[in-house]
N, C-alpha and C. Protein backbone atom coordinates (compact mmCIF):
# COMPACT_ATOMS: atom_id res chain seq x y z
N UNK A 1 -2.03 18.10 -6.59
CA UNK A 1 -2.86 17.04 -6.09
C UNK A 1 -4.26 17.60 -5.84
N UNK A 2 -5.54 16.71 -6.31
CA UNK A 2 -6.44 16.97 -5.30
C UNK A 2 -7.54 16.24 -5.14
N UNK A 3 -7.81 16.74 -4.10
CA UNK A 3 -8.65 16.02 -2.93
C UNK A 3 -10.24 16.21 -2.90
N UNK A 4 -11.14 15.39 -3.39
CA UNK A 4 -12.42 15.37 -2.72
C UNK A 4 -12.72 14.98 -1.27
N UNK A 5 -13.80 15.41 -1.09
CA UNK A 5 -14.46 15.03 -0.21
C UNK A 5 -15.79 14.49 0.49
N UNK A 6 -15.59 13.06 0.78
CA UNK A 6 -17.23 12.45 0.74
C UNK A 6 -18.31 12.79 1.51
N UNK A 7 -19.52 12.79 1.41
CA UNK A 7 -20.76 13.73 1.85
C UNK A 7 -22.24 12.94 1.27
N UNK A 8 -22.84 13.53 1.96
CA UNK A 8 -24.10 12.53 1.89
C UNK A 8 -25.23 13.53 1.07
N UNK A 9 -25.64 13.35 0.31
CA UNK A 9 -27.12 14.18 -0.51
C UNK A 9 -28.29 14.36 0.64
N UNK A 10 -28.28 15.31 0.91
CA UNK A 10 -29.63 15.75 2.26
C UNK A 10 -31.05 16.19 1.31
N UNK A 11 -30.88 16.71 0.19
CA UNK A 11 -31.45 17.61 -0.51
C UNK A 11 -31.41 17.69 -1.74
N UNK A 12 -32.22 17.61 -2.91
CA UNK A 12 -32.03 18.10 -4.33
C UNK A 12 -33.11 19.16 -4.39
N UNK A 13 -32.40 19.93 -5.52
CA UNK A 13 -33.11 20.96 -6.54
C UNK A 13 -33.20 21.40 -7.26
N UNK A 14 -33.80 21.68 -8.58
CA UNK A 14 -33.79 21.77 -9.80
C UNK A 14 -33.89 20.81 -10.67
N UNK A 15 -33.61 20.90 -11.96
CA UNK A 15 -33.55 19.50 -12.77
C UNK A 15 -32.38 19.68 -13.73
N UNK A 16 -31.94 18.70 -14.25
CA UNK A 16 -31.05 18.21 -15.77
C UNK A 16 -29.49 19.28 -14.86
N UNK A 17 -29.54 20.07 -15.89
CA UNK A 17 -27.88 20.36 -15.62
C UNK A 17 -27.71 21.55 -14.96
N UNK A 18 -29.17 21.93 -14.06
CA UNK A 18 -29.29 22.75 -13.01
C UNK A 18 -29.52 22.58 -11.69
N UNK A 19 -29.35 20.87 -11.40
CA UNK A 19 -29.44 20.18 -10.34
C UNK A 19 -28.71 20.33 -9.46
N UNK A 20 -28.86 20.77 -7.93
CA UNK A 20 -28.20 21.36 -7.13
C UNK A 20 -28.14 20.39 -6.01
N UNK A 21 -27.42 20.03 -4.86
CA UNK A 21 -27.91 19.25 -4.17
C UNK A 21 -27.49 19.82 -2.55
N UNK A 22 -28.09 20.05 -1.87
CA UNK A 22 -27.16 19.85 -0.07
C UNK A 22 -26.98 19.09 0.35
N UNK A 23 -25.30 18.92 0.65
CA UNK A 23 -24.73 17.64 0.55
C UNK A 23 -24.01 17.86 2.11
N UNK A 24 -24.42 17.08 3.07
CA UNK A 24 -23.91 17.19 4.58
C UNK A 24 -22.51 16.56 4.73
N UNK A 25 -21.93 17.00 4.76
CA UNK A 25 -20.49 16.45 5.14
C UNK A 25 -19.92 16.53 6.87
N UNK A 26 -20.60 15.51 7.65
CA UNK A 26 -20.15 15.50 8.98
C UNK A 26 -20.57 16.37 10.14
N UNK A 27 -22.03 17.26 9.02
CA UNK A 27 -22.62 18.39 10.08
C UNK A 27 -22.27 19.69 9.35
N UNK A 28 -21.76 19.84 8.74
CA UNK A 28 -21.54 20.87 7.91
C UNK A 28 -21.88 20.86 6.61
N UNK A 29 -23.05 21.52 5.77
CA UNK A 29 -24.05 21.24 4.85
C UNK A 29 -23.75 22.55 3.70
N UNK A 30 -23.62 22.14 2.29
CA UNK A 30 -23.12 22.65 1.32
C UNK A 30 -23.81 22.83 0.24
N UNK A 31 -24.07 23.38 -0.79
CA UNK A 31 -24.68 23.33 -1.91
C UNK A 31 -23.98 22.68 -2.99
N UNK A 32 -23.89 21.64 -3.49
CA UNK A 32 -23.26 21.02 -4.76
C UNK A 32 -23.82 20.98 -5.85
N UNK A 33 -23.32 21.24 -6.84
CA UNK A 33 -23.55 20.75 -8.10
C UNK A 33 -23.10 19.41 -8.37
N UNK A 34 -24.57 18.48 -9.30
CA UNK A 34 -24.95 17.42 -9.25
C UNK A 34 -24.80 16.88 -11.04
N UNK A 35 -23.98 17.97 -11.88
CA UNK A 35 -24.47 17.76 -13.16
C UNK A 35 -23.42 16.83 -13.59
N UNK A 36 -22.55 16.17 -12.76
CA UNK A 36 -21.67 15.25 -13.39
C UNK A 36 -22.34 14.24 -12.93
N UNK A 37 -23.09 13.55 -12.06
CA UNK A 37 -23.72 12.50 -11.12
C UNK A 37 -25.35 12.57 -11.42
N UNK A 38 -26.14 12.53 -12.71
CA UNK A 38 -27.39 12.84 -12.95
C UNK A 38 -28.07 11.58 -12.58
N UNK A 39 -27.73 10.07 -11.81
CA UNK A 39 -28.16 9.43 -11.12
C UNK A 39 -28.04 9.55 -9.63
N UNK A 40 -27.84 10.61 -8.76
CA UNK A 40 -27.81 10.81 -7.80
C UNK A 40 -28.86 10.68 -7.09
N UNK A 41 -29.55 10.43 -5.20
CA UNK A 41 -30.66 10.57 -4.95
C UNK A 41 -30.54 11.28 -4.02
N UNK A 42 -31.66 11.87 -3.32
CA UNK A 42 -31.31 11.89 -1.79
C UNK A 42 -31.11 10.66 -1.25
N UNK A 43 -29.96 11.06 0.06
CA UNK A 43 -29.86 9.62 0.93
C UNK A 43 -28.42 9.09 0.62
N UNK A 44 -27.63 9.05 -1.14
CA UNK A 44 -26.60 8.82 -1.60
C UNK A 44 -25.42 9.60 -1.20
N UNK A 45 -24.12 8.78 -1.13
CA UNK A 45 -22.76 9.43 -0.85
C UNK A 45 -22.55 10.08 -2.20
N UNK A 46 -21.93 10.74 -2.19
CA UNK A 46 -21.11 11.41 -3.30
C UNK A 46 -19.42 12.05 -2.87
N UNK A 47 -18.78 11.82 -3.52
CA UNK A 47 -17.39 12.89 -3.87
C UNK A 47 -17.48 14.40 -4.47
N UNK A 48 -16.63 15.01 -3.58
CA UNK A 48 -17.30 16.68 -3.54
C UNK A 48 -15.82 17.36 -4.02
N UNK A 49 -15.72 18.05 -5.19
CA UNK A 49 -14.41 18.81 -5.58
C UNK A 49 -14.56 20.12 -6.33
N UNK A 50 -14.42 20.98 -5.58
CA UNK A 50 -14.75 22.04 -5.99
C UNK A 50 -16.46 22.70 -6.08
N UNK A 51 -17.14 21.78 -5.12
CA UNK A 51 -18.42 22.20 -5.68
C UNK A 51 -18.75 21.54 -6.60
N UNK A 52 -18.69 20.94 -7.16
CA UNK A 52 -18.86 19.34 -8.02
C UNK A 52 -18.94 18.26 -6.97
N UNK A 53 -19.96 17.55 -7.64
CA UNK A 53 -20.05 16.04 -7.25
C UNK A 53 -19.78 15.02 -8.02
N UNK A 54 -18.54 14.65 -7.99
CA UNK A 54 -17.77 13.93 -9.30
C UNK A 54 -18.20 12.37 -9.02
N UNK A 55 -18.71 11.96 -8.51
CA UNK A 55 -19.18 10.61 -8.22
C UNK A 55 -19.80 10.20 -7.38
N UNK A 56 -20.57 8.87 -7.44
CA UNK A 56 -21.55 8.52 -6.13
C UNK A 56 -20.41 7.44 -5.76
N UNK A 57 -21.16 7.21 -4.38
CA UNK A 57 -20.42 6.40 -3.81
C UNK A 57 -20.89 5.15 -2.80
N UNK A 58 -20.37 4.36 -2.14
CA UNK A 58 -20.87 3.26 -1.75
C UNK A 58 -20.62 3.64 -0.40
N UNK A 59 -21.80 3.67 0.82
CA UNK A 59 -21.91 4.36 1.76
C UNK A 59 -20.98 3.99 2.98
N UNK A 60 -20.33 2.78 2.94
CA UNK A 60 -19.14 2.38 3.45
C UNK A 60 -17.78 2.95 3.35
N UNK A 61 -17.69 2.78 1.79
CA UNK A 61 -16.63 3.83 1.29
C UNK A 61 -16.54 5.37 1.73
N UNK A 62 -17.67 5.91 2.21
CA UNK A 62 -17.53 7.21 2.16
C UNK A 62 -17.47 7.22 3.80
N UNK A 63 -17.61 6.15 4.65
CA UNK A 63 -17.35 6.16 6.34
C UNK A 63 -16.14 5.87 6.63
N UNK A 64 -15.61 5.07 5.61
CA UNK A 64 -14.43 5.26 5.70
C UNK A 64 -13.40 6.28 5.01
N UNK A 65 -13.48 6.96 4.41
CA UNK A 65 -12.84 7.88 3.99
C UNK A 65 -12.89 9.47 4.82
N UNK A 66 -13.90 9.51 5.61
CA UNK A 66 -14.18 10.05 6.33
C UNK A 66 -13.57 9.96 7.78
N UNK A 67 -13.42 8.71 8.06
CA UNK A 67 -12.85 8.30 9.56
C UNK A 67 -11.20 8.83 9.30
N UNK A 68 -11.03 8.23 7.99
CA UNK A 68 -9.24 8.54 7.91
C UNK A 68 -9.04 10.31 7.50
N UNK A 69 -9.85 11.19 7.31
CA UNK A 69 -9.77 12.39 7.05
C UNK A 69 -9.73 12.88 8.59
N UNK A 70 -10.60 12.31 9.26
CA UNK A 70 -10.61 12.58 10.79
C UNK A 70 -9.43 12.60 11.39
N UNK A 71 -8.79 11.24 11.66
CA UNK A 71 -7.78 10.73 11.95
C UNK A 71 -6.35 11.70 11.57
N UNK A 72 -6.35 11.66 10.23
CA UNK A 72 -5.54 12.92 9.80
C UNK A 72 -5.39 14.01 10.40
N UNK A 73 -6.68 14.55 10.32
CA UNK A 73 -6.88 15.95 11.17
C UNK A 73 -6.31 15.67 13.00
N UNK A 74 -6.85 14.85 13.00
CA UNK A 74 -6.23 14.54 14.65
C UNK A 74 -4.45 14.42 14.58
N UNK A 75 -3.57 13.97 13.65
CA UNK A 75 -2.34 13.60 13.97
C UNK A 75 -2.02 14.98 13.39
N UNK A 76 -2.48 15.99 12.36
CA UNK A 76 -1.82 16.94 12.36
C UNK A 76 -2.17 17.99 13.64
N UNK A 77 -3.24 17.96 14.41
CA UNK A 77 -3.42 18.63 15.57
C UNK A 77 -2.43 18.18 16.56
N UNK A 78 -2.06 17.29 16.80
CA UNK A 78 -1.09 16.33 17.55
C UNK A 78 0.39 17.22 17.34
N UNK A 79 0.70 17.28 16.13
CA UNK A 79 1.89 17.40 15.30
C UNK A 79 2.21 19.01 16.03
N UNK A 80 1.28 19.67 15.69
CA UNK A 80 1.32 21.36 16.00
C UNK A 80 1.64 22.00 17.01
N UNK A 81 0.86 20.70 18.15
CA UNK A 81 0.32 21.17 19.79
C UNK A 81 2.21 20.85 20.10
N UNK A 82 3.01 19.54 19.70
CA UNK A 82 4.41 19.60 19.63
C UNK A 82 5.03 20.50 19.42
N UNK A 83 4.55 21.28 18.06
CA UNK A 83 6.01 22.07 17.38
C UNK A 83 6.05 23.49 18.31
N UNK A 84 4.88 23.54 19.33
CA UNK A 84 5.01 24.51 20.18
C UNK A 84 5.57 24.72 21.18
């Protein structure tokens, strides 16, 4: 299985298929590659896999995908603080 993760474009640099972007994901800020997404802007969501930005995204979509990654993280913290 796998999993992206949605993030917001803070930053571009370079051009064509050396386009780099810092992409903030929740406060924590990354360098992506942008060469699959060559309509990207600053300001835009994107999907993040591997350091790829495999798609833009609709800035709703990516608050919510985000809230339920949260959420997740909270029920497996939940889960742990139990198995102890």
């Amino acid at each position: 299985m796998c999993l992206a993760i949605p993030g917001q474009v803070v930053a571009i640099v370079g051009e064509d298929e050396f386009r780099v972007g810092e992409v903030d994901f929740g406060g924590v800020s990354r360098q992506t590659h942008l060469v699959f997404v060559p309509e990207v802007a600053v300001g835009d969501y994107v999907l993040v896999h591997v350091g790829f930005a495999i798609a833009r995204i609709d800035e709703a979509v990516a608050k919510q995908s985000l809230e339920a990654l949260e959420a997740l993280e909270a029920f497996s913290a939940s889960a742990r603080k139990e198995e102890r």
